[in-house]
N, C-alpha and C. Protein backbone atom coordinates (compact mmCIF):
# COMPACT_ATOMS: atom_id res chain seq x y z
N UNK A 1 223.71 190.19 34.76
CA UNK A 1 223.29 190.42 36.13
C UNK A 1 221.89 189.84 36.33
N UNK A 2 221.61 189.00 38.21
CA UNK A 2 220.50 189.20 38.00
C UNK A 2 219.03 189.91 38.73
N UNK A 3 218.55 189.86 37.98
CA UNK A 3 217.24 190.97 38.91
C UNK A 3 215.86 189.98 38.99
N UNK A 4 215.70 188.92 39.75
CA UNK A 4 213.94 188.15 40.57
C UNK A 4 213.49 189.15 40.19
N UNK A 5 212.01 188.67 39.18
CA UNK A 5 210.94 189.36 38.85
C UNK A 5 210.28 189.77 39.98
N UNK A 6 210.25 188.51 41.25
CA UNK A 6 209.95 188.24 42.20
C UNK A 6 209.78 189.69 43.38
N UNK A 7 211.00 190.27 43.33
CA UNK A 7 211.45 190.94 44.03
C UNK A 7 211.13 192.51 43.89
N UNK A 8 211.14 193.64 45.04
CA UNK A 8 211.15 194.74 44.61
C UNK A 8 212.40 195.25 44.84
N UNK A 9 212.96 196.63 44.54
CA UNK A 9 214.35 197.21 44.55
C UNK A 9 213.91 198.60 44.76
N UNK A 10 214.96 199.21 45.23
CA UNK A 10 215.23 200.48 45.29
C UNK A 10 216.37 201.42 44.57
N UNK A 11 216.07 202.81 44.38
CA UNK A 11 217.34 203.31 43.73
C UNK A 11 219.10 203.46 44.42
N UNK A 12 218.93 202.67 45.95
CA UNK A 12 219.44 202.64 46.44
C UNK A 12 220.54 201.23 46.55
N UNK A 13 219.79 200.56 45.45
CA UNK A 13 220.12 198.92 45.36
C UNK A 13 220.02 197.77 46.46
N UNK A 14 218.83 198.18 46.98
CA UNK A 14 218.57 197.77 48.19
C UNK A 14 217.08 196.36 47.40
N UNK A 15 217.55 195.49 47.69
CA UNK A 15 216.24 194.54 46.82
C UNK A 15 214.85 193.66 48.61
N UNK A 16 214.15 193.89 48.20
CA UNK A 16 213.03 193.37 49.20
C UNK A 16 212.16 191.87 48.66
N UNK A 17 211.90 191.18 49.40
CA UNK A 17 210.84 190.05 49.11
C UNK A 17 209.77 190.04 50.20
N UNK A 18 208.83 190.36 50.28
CA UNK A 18 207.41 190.44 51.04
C UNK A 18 207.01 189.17 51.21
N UNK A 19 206.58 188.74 52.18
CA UNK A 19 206.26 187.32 52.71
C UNK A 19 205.23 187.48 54.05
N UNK A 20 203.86 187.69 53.59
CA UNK A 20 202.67 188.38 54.64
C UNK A 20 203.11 189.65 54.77
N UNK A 21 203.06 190.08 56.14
CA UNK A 21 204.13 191.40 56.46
C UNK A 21 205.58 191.29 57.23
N UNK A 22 206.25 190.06 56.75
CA UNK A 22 207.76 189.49 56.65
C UNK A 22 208.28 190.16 55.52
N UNK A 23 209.52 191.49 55.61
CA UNK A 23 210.31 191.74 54.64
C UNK A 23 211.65 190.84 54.67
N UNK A 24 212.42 190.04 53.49
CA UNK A 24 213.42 190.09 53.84
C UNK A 24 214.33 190.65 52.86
N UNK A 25 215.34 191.25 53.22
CA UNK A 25 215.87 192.69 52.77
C UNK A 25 217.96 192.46 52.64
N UNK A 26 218.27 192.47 51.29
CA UNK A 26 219.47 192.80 50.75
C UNK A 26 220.16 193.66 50.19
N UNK A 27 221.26 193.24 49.50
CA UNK A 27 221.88 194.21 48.35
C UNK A 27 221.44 193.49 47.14
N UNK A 28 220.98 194.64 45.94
CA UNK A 28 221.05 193.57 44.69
C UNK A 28 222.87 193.13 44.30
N UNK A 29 222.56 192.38 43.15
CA UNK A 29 223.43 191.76 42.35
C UNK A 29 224.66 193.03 42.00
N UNK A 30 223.64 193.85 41.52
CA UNK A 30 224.81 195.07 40.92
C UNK A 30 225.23 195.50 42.11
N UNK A 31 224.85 195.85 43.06
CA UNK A 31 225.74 196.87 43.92
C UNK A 31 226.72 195.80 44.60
N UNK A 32 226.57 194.66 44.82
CA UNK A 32 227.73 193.45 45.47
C UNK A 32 228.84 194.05 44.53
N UNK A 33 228.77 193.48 43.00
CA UNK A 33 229.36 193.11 42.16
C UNK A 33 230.07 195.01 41.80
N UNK A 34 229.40 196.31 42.20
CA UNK A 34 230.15 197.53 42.41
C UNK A 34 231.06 197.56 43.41
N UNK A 35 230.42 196.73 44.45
CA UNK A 35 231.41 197.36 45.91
C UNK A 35 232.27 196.46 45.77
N UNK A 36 232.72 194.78 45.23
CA UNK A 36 233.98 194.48 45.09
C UNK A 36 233.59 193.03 46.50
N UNK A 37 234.60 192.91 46.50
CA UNK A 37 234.67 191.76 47.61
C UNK A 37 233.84 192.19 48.73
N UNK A 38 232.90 191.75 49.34
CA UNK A 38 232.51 192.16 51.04
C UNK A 38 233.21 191.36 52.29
N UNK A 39 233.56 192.19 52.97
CA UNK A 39 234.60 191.79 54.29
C UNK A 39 233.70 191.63 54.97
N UNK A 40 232.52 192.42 55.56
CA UNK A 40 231.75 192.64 56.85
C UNK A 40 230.68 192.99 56.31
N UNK A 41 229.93 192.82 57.07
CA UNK A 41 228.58 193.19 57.73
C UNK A 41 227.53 193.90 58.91
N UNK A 42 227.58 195.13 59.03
CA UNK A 42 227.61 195.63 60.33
C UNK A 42 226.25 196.12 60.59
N UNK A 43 225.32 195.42 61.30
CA UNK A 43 223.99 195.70 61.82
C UNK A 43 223.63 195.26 62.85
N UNK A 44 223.02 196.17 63.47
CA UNK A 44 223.08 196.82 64.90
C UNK A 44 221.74 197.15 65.51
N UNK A 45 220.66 196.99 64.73
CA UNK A 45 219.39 197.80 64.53
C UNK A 45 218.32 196.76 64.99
N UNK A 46 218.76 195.43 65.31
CA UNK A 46 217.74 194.52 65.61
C UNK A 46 216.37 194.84 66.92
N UNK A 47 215.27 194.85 66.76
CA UNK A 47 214.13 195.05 67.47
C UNK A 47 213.54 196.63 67.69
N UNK A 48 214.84 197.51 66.60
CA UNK A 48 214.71 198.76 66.19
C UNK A 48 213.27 198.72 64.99
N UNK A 49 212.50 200.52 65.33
CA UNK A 49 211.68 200.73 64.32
C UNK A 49 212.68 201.56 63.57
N UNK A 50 212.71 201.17 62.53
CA UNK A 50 213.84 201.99 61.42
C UNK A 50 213.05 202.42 59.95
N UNK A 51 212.74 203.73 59.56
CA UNK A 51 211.81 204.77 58.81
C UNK A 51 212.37 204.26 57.03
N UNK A 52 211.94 204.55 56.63
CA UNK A 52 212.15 204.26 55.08
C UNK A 52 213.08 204.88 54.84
N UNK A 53 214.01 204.67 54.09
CA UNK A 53 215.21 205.56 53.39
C UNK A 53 216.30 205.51 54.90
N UNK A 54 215.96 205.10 56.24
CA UNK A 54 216.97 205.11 57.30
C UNK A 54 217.84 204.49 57.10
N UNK A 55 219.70 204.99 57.76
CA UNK A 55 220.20 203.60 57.21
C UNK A 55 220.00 202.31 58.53
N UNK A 56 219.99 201.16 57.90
CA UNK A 56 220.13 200.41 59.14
C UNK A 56 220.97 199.17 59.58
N UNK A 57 222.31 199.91 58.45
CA UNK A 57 223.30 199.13 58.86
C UNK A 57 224.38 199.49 57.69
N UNK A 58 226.06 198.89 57.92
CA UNK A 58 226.79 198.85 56.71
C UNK A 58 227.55 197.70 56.44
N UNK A 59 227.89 198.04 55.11
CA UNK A 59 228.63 196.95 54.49
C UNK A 59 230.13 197.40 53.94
N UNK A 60 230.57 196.41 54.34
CA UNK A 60 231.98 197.04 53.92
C UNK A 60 232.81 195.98 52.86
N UNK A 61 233.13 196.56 51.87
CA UNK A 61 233.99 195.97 50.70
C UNK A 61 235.60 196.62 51.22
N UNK A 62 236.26 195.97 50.55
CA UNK A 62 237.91 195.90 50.61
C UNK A 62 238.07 197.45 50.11
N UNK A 63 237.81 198.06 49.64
CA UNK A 63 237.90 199.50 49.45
C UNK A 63 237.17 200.55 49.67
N UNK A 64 235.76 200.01 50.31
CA UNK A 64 234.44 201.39 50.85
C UNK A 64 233.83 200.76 51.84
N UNK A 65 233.23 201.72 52.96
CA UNK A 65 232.24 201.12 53.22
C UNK A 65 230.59 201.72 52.86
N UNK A 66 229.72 200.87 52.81
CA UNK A 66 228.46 201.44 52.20
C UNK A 66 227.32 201.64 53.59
N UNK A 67 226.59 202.77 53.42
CA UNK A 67 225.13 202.36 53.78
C UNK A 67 224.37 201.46 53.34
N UNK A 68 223.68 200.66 54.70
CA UNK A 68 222.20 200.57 54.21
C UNK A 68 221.45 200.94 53.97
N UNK A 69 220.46 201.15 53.18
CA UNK A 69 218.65 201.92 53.38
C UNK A 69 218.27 200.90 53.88
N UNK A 70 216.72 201.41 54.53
CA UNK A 70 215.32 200.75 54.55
C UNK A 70 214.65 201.23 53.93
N UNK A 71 214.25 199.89 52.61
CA UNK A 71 213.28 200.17 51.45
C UNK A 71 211.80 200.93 52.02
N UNK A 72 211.61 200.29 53.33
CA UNK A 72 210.05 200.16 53.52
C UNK A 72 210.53 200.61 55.22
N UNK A 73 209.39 201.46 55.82
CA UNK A 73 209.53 201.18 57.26
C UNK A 73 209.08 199.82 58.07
N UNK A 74 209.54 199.75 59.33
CA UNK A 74 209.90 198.04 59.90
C UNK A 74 210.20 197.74 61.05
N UNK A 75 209.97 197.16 61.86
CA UNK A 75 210.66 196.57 62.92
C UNK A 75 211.75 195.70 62.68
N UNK A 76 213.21 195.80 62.89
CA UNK A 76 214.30 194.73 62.55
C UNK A 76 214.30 193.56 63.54
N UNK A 77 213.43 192.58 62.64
CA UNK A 77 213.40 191.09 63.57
C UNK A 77 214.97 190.38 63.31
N UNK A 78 215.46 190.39 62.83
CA UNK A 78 216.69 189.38 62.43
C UNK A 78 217.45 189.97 61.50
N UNK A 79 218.67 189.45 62.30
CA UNK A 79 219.98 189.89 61.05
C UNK A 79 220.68 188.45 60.44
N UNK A 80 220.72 188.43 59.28
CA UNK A 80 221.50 187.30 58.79
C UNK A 80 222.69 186.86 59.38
N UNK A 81 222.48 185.79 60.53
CA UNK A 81 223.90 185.63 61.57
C UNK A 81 225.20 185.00 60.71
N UNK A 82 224.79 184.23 59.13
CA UNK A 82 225.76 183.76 58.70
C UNK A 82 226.33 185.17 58.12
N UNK A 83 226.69 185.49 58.03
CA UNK A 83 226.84 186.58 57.79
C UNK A 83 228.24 186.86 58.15
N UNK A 84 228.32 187.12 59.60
CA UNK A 84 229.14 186.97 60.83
C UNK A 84 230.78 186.47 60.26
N UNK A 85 230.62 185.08 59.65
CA UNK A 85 231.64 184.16 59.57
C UNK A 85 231.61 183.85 57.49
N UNK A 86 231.00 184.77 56.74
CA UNK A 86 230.86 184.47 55.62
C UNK A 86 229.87 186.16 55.48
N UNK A 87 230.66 186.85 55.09
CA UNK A 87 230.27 187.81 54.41
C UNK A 87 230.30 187.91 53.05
N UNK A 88 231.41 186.87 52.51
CA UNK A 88 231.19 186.63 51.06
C UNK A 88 229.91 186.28 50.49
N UNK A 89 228.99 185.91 51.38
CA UNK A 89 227.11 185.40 50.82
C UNK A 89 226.83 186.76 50.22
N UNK A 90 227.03 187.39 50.46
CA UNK A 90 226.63 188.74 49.74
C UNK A 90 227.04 188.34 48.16
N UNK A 91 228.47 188.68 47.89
CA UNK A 91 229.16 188.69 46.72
C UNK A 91 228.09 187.33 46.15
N UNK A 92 228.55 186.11 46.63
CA UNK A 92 227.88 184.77 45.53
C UNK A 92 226.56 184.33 45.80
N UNK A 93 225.79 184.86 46.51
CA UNK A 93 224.37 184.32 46.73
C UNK A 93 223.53 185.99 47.14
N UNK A 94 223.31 186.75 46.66
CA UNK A 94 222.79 188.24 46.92
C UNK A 94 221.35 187.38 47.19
N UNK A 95 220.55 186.85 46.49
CA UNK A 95 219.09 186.71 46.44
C UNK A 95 219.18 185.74 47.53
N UNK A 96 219.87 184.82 47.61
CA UNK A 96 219.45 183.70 48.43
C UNK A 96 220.30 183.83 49.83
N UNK A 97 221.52 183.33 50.16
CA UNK A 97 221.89 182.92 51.66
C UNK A 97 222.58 184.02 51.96
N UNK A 98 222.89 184.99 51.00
CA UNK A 98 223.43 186.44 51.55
C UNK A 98 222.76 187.62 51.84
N UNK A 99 221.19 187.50 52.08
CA UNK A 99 220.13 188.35 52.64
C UNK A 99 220.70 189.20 53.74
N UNK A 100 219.97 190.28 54.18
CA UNK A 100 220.60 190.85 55.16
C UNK A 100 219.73 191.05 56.95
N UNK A 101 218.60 191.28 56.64
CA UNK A 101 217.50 191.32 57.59
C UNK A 101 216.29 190.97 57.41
N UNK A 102 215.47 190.66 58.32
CA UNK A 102 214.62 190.46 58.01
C UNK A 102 213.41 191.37 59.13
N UNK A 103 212.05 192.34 58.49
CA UNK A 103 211.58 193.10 59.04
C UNK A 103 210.34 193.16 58.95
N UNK A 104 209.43 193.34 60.16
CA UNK A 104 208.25 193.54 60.12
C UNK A 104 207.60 194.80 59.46
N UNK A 105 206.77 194.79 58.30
CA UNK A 105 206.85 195.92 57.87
C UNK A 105 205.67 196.62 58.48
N UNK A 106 205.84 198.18 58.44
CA UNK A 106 204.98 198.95 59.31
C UNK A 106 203.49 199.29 58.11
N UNK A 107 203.51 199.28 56.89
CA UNK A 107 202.59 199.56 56.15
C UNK A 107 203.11 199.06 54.43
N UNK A 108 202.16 197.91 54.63
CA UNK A 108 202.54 197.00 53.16
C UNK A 108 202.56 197.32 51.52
N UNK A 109 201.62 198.20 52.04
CA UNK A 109 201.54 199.25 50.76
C UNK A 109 202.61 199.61 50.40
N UNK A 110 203.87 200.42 50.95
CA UNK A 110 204.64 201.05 50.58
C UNK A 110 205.51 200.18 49.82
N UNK A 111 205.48 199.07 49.96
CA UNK A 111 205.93 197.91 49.34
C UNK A 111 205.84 198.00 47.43
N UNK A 112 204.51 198.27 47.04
CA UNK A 112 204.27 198.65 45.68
C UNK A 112 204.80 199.91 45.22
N UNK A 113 205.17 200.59 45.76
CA UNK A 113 206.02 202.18 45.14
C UNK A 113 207.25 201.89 45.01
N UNK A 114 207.82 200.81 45.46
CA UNK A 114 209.53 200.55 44.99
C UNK A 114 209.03 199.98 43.85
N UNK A 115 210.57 199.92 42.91
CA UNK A 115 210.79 199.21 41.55
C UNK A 115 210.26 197.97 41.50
N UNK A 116 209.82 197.38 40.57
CA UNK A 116 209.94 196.24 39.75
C UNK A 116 211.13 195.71 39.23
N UNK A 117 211.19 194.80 39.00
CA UNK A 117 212.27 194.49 38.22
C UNK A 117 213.01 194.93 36.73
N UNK A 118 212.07 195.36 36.39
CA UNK A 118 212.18 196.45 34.79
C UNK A 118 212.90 197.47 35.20
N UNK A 119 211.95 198.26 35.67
CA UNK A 119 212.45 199.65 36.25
C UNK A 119 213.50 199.59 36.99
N UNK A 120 214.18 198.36 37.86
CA UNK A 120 215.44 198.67 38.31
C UNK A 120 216.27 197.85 37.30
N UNK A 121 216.04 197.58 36.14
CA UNK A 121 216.85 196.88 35.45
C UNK A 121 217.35 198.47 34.33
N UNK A 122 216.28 199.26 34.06
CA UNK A 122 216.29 200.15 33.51
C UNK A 122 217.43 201.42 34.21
N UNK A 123 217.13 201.20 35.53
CA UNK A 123 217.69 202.19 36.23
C UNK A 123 219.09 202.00 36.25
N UNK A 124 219.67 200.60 36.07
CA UNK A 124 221.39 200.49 36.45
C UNK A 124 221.96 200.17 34.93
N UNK A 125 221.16 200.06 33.87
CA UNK A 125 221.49 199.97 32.71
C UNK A 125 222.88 200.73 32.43
């Protein structure tokens, strides 16, 4: 599996990349590769302030559907429109073209209290 040093995560398998105060915000590797094929993508939350731990959207695999979290609180600027017509980006590209939103974050700090890459490598061990 893989886990960007790059990146922070949550126990929620929710992975973040900080870019100024630009979040952009997925599923990791493991939870794609738990939930099985992804059919959809359902987020709804765009130009919403959405609180840490809120969900702000779901995903649905051929046998569940999941919550989102928000790692960090945010304004939801953008939802990944490919998405729409290729929900499989999830399953084969988690880090790169299968992102999910992208959010203004409300306080950057909170950014350093999610995982590292260790610690969530530790955590799904």
């Amino acid at each position: 599996m893989n886990f960007p040093e790059d990146l922070r995560y949550t126990k929620d398998h929710e992975w973040i990349k900080l870019e100024g105060n630009i979040a952009t915000i997925g599923i990791t590797d493991f939870a794609q590769h738990e939930l099985g094929d992804i059919v959809y993508v359902d987020i709804n939350t765009v130009g919403e302030e959405v609180g840490a731990a809120e969900v702000f959207g779901t995903v649905e695999a051929v046998k569940t559907v999941s919550d989102l979290f928000m790692p960090v609180a945010g304004k939801v600027l953008e939802v990944n429109s490919l998405l729409e017509k290729q929900p499989e980006l999830v399953n084969n590209e988690p880090y790169e073209n299968g992102w999910m939103v992208k959010v203004e974050v409300s306080n950057i700090a909170d950014v350093d209290s999610l995982l590292d890459a260790v610690a969530y490598k530790a955590l799904v061990a």
